[in-house]
C-alpha atoms as a PDB file:
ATOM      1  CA  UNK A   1     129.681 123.146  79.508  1.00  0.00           C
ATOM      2  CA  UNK A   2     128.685 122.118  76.039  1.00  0.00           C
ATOM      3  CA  UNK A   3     131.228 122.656  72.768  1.00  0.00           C
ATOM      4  CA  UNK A   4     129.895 123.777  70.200  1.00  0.00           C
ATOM      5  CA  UNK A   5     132.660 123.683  67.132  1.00  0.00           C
ATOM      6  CA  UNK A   6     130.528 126.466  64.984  1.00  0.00           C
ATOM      7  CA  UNK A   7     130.214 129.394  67.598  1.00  0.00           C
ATOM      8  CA  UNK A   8     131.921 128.528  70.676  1.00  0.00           C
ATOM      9  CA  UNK A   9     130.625 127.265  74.470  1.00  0.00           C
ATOM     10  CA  UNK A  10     127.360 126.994  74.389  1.00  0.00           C
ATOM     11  CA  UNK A  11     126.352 126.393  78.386  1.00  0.00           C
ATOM     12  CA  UNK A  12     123.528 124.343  79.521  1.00  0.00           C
ATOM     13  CA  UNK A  13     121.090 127.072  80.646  1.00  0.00           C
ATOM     14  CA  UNK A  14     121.242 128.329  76.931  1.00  0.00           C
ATOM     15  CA  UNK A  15     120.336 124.698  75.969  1.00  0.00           C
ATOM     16  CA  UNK A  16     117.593 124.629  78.654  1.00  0.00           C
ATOM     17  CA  UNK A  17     115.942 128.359  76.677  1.00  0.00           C
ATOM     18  CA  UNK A  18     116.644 126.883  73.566  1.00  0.00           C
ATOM     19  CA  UNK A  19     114.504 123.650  73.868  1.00  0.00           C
ATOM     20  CA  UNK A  20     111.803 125.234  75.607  1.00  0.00           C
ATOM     21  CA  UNK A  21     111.468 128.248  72.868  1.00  0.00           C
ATOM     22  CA  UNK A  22     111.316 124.480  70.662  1.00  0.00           C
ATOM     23  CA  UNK A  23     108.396 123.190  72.729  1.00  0.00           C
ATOM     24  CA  UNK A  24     106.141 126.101  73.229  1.00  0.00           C
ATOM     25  CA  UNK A  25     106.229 127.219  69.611  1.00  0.00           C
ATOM     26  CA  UNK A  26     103.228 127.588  67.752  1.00  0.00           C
ATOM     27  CA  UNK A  27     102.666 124.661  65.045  1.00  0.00           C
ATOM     28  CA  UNK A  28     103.536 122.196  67.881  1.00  0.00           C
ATOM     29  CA  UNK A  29     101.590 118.813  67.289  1.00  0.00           C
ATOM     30  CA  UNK A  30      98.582 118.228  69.613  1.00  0.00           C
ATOM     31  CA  UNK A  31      97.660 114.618  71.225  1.00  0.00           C
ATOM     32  CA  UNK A  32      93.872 115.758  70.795  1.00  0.00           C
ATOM     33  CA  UNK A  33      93.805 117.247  67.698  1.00  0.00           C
ATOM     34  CA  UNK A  34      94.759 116.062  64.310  1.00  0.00           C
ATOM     35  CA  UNK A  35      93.449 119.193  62.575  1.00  0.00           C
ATOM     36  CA  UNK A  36      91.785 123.153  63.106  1.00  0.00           C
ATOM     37  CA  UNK A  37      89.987 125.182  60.518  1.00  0.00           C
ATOM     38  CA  UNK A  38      88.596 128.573  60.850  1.00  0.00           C
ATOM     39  CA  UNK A  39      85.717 130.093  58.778  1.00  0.00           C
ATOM     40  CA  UNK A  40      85.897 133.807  58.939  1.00  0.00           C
ATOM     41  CA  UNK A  41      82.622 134.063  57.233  1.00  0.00           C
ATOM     42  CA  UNK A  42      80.791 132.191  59.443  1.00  0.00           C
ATOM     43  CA  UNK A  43      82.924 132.339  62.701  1.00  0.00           C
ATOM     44  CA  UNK A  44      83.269 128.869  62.866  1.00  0.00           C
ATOM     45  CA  UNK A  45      85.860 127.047  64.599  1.00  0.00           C
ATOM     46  CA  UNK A  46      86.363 123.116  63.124  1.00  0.00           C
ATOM     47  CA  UNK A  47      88.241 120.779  65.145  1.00  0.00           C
ATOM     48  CA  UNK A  48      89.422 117.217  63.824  1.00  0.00           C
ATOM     49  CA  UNK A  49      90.098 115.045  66.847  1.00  0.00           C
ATOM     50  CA  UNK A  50      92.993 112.996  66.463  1.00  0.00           C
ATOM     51  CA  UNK A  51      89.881 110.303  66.677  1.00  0.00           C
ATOM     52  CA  UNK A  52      88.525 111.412  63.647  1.00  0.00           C
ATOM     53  CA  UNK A  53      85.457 113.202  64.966  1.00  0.00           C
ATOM     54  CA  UNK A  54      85.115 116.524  64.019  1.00  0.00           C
ATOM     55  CA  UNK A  55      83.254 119.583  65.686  1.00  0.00           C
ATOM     56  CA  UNK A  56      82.430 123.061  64.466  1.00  0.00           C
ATOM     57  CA  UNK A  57      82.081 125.652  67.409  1.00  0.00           C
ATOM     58  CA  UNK A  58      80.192 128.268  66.177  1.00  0.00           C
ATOM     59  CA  UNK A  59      80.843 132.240  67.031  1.00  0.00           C
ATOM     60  CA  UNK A  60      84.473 132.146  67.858  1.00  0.00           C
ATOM     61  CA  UNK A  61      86.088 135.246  67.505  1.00  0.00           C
ATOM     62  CA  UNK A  62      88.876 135.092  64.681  1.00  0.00           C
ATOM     63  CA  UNK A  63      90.804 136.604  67.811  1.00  0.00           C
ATOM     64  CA  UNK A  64      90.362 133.497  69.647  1.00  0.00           C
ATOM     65  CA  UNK A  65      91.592 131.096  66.790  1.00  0.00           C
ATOM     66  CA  UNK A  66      94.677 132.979  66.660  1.00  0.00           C
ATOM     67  CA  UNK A  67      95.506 132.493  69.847  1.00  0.00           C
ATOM     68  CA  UNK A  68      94.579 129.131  70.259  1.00  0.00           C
ATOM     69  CA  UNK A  69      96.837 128.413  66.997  1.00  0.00           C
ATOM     70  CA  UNK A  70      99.670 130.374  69.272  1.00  0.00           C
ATOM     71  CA  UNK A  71      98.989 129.062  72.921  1.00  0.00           C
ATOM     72  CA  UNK A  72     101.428 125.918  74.159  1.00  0.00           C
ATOM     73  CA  UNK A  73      99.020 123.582  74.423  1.00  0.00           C
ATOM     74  CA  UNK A  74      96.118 123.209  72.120  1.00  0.00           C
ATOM     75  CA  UNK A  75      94.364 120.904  73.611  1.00  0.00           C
ATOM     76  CA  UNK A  76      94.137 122.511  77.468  1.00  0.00           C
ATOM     77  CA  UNK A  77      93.064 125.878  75.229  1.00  0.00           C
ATOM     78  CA  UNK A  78      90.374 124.266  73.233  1.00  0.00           C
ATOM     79  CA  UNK A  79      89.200 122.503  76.973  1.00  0.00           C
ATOM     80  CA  UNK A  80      89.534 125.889  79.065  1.00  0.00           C
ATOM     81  CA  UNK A  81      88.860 128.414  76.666  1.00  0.00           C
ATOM     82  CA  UNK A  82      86.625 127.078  73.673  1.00  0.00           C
ATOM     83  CA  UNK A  83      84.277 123.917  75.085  1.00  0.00           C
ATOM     84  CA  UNK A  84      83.088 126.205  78.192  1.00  0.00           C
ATOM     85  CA  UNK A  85      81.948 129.348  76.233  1.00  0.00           C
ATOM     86  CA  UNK A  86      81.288 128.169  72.689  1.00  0.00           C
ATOM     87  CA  UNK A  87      78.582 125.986  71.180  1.00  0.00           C
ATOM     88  CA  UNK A  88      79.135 122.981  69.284  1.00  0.00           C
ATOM     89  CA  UNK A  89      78.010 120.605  66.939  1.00  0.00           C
ATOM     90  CA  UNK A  90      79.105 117.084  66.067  1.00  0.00           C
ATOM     91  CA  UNK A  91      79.615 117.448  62.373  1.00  0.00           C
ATOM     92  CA  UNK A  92      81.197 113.141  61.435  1.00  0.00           C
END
């Protein structure tokens, strides 16, 4: 068991919920990409790689951005949900 001098006990299982709530929050960093954009206009998706090569993906469903800006991993989203259904284009 963990003290915690503000609010009491805290035991390890509430640690364990705690730090994974941490890691599967939206906003977490990405090792594949640096940066996302979204044109509602045009339904374009842009992706900045953390290479620097960027890629719009053209007809995405503003649906589909916001859950790729909510799902745990980014990257595995953009690579199961986005390459395999949506065109692209190399845009730098």
């Amino acid at each position: 068991m963990i003290i915690n001098s503000e609010s009491g006990p805290v035991d390890g299982w509430s640690i364990l919920k705690c730090l994974v709530s941490f890691w599967h929050s939206p906003g977490m960093p990405s090792s594949v990409i640096k940066h996302m954009s979204y044109n509602s206009t045009s339904h374009t998706l842009r992706i900045t790689y953390v290479s620097g090569t960027v890629y719009d993906y053209k007809d995405v469903p503003e649906a589909v951005f916001d859950e790729m800006k909510k799902a745990s991993s980014r990257g595995e989203y953009l690579n199961h949900v986005i390459k395999k259904k949506y065109h692209y284009k190399k845009v730098v």
